[in-house]
Protein backbone atom coordinates (compact mmCIF):
# COMPACT_ATOMS: atom_id res chain seq x y z
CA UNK A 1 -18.33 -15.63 4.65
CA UNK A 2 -14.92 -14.48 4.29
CA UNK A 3 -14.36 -11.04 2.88
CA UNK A 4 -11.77 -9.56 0.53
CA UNK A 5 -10.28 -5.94 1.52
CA UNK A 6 -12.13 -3.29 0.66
CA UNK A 7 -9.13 -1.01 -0.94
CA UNK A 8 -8.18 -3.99 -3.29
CA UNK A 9 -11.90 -4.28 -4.04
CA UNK A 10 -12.69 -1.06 -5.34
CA UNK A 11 -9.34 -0.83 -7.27
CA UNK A 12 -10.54 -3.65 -9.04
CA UNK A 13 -13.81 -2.25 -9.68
CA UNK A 14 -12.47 0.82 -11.35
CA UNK A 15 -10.17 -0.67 -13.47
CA UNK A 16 -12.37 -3.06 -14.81
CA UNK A 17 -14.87 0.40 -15.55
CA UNK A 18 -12.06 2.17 -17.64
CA UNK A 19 -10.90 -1.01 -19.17
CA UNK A 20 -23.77 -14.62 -26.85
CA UNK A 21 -22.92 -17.65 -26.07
CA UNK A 22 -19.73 -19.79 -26.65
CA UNK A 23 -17.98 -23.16 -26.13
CA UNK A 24 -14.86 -23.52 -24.07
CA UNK A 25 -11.99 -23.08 -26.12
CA UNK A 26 -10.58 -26.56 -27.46
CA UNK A 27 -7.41 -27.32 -29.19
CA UNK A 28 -7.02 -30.92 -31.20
CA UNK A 29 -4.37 -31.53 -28.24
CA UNK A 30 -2.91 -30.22 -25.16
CA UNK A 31 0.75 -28.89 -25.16
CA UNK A 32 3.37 -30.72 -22.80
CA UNK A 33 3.42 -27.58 -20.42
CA UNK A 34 -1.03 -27.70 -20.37
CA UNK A 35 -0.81 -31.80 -19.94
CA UNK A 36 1.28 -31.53 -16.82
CA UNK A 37 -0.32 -28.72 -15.32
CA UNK A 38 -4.06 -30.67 -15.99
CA UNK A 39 -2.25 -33.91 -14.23
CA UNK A 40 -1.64 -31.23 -11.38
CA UNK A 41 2.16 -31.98 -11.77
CA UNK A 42 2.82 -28.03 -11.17
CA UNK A 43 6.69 -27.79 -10.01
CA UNK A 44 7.14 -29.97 -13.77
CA UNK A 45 4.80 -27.68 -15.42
CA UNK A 46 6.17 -24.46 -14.45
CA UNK A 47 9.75 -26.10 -15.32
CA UNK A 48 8.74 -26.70 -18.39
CA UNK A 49 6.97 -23.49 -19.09
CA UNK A 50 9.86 -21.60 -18.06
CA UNK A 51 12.14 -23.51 -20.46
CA UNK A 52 9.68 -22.77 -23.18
CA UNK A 53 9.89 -19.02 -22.06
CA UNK A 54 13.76 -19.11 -22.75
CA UNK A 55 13.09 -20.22 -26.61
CA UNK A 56 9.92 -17.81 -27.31
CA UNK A 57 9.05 -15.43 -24.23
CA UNK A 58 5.42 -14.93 -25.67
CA UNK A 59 4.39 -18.18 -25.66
CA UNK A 60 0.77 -18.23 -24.32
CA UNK A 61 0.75 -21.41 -22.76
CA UNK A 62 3.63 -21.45 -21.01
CA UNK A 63 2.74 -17.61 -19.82
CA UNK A 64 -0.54 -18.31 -18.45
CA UNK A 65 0.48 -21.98 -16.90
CA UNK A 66 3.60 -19.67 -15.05
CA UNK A 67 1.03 -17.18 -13.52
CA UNK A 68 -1.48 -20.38 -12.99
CA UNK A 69 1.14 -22.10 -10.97
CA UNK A 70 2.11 -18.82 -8.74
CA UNK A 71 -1.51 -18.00 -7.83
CA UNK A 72 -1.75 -21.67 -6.50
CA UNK A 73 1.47 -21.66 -4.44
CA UNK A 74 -0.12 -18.68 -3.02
CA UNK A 75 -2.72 -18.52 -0.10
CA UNK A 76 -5.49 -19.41 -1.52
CA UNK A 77 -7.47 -16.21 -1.23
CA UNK A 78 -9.28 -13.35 -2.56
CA UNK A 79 -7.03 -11.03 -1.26
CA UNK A 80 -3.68 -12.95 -2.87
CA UNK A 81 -5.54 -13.28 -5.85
CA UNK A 82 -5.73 -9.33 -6.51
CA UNK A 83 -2.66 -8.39 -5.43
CA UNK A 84 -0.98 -10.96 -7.60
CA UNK A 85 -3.62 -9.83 -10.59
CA UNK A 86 -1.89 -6.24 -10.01
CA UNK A 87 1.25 -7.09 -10.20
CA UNK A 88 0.46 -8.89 -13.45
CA UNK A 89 -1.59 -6.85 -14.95
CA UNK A 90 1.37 -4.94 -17.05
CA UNK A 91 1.95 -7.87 -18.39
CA UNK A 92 -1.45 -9.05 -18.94
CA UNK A 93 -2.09 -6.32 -21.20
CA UNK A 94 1.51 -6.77 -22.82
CA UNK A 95 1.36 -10.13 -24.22
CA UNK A 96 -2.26 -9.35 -25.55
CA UNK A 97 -4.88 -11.08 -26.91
CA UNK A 98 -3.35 -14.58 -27.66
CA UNK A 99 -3.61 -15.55 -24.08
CA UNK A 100 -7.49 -15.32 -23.99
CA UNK A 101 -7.89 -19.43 -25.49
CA UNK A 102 -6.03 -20.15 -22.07
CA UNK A 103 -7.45 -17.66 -19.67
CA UNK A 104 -10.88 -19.20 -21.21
CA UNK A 105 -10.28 -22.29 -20.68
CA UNK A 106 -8.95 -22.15 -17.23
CA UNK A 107 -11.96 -19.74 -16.30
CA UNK A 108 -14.73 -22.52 -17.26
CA UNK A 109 -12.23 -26.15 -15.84
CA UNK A 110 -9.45 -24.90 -13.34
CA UNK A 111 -9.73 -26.76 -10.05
CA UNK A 112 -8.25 -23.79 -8.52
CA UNK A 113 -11.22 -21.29 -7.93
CA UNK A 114 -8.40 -18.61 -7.05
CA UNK A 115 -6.61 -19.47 -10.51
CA UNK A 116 -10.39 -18.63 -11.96
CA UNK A 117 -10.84 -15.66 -10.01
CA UNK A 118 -7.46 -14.27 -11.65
CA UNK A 119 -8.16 -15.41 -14.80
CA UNK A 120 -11.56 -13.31 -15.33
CA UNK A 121 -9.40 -10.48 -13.77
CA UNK A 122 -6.86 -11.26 -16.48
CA UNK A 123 -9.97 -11.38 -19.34
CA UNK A 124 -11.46 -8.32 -18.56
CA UNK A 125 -8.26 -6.47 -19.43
CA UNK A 126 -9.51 -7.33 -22.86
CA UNK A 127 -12.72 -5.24 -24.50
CA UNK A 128 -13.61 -7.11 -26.96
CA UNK A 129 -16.56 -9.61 -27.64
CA UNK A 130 -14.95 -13.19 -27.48
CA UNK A 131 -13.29 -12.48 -23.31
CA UNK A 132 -16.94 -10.83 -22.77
CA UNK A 133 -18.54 -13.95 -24.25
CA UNK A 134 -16.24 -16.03 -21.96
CA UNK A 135 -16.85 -14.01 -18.89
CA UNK A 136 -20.26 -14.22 -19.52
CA UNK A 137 -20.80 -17.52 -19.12
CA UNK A 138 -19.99 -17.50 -15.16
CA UNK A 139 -23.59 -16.92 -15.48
CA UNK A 140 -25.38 -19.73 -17.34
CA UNK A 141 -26.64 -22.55 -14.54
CA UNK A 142 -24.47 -25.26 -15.56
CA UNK A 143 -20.94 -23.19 -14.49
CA UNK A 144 -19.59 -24.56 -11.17
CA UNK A 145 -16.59 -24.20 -9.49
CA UNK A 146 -13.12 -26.07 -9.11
CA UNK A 147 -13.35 -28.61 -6.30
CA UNK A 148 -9.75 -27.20 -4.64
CA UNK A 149 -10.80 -24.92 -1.26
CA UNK A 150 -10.11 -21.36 -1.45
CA UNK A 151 -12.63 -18.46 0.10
CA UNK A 152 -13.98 -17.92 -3.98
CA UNK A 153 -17.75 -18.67 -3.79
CA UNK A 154 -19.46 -18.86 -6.57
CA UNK A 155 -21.39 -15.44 -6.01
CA UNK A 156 -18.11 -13.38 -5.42
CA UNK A 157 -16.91 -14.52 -8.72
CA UNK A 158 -20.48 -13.99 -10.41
CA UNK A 159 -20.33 -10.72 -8.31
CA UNK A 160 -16.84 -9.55 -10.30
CA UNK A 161 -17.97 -10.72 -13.77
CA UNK A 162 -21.37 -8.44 -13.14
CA UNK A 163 -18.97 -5.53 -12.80
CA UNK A 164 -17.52 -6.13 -16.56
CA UNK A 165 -21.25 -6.94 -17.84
CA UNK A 166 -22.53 -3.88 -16.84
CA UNK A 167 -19.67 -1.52 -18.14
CA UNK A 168 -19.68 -3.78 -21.31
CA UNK A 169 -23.43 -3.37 -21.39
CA UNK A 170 -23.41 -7.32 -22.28
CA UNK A 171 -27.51 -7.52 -22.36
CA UNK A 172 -27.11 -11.59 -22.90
CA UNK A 173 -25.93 -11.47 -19.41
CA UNK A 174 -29.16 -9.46 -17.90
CA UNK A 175 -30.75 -12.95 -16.41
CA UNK A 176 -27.66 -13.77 -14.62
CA UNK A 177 -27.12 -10.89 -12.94
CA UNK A 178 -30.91 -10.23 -12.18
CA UNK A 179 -30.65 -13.26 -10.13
CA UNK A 180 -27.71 -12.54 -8.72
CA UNK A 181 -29.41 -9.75 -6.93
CA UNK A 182 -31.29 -12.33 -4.73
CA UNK A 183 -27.93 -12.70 -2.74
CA UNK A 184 -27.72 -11.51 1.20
CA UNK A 185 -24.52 -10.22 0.41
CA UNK A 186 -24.14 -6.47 0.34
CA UNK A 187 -20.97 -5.94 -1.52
CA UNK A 188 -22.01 -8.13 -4.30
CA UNK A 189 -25.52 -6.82 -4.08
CA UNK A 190 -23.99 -3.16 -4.78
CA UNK A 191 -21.72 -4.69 -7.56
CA UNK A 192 -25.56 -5.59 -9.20
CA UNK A 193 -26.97 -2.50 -8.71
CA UNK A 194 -24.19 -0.52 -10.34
CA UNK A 195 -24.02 -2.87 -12.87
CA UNK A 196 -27.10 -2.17 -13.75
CA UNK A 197 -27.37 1.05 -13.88
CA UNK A 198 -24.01 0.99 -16.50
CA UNK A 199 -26.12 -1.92 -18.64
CA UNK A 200 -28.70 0.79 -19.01
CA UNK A 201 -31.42 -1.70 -19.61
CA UNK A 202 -34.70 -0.82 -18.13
CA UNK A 203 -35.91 -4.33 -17.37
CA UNK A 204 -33.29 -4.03 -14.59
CA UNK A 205 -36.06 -1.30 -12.54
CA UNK A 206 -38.15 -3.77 -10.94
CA UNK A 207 -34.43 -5.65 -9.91
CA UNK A 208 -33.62 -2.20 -8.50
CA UNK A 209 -36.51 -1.48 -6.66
CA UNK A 210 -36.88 -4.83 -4.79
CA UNK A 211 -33.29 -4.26 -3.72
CA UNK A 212 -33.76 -0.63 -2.48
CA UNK A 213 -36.88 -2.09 -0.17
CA UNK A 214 -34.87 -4.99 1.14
CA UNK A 215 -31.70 -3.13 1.94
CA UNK A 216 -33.13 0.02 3.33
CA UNK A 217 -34.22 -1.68 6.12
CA UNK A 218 -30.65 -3.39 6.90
CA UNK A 219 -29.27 -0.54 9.21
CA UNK A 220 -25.74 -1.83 8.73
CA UNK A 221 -26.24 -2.35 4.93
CA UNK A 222 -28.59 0.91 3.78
CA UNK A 223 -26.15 2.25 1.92
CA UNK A 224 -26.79 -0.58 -0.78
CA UNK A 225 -30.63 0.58 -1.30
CA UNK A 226 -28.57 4.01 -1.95
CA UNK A 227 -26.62 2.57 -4.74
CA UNK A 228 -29.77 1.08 -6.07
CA UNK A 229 -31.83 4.15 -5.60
CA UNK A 230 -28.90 5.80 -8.12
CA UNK A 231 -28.80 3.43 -10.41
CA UNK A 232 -32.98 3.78 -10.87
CA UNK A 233 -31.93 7.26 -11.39
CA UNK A 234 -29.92 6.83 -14.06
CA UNK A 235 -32.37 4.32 -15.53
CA UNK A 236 -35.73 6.56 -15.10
CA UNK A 237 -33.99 9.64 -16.15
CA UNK A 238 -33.03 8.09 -19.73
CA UNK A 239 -36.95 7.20 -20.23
């Protein structure tokens, strides 16, 4: 499995700490920058975005389809994917809430799994219910992935929305992640386990305790049974 780096990683995962269900978000019809992005026509996309840009610099379609575009010309990692999500995330947080319809939309259809990965990234800048409700749904069974390669598995991603979940103690969300925690994966098995001990919901014990067994015999991967093992202790101690 290929593997993100660790520094980018755990930046991540402490920004997104200090930073129900619902239907994809429809309009009536697409806008000329959204039609030739969805006919993967990118170079005419992002020259019409830009265009748009010079008239009214805030519009959200043509913002998000720019950023779309640029992750895609990129390397198709995890790695990319952050680093670009940093450099953005200024920006992001500038232009506000009325890009959330389009980082929605492209989080539940984009072909790209990287221009997913970035757009949950992008979401999670935003605390409040409707980019939680999006984010959540990573987690429902029918959510698949974007047919275009990339290394973004489906866990990884699932692993990253736990992380917001947890700190947004999103309870709807408590199924998903519990079997989530089935995964071999240690990294995304430690992103469960502290996102369950931020949830704060006790039906997560049992969860914890199967994954402090399992681990604690993995010499190379104990230390995830020790992030379970705290997250109990945060769980017991509130009894």
């Amino acid at each position: 499995m290929f593997r993100c780096s660790k520094f980018y990683s755990i930046l991540i995962t402490l920004l997104i700490i200090f930073g129900c269900t619902v239907e994809v978000p429809k309009e009536q019809k697409l806008s000329e920058v959204e039609e030739l992005y969805q006919q993967e026509r990118y170079q005419n996309a992002m020259s019409v975005a830009r265009f748009n840009l010079s008239k009214d610099p805030k519009d959200p379609a043509s913002v998000v389809t720019v950023w779309k575009v640029q992750v895609i010309q990129g390397t198709k990692s995890i790695d990319y994917v952050q680093q670009f999500y940093f450099q953005a995330k200024e920006r992001i947080i500038a232009f506000g809430e009325p890009l959330i319809p389009y980082l929605a939309r492209a989080l539940m259809e984009d072909s790209h799994n990287t221009v997913r990965l970035f757009c949950l990234y992008a979401l999670a800048e935003f605390d409040d219910t409707l980019s939680t409700n999006y984010i959540a749904k990573v987690f429902e069974p029918t959510y698949t992935l974007g047919n275009k390669p990339s290394n973004v598995t489906l866990e990884f991603l699932r692993g990253e929305a736990a992380t917001v979940m947890g700190n947004r103690q999103h309870a709807a969300a408590f199924e998903g992640i519990a079997a989530l925690a089935e995964t071999d994966d240690a990294e995304i098995a430690s992103r469960v386990a502290i996102a369950f001990g931020a949830m704060g919901d006790k039906r997560a014990i049992p969860v914890l305790e199967k994954m402090s067994k399992k681990y604690a015999g993995k010499p190379n991967d104990s230390w995830v049974a020790e992030v379970a093992d705290n997250s109990l202790k945060i769980l017991k101690g509130s009894q």
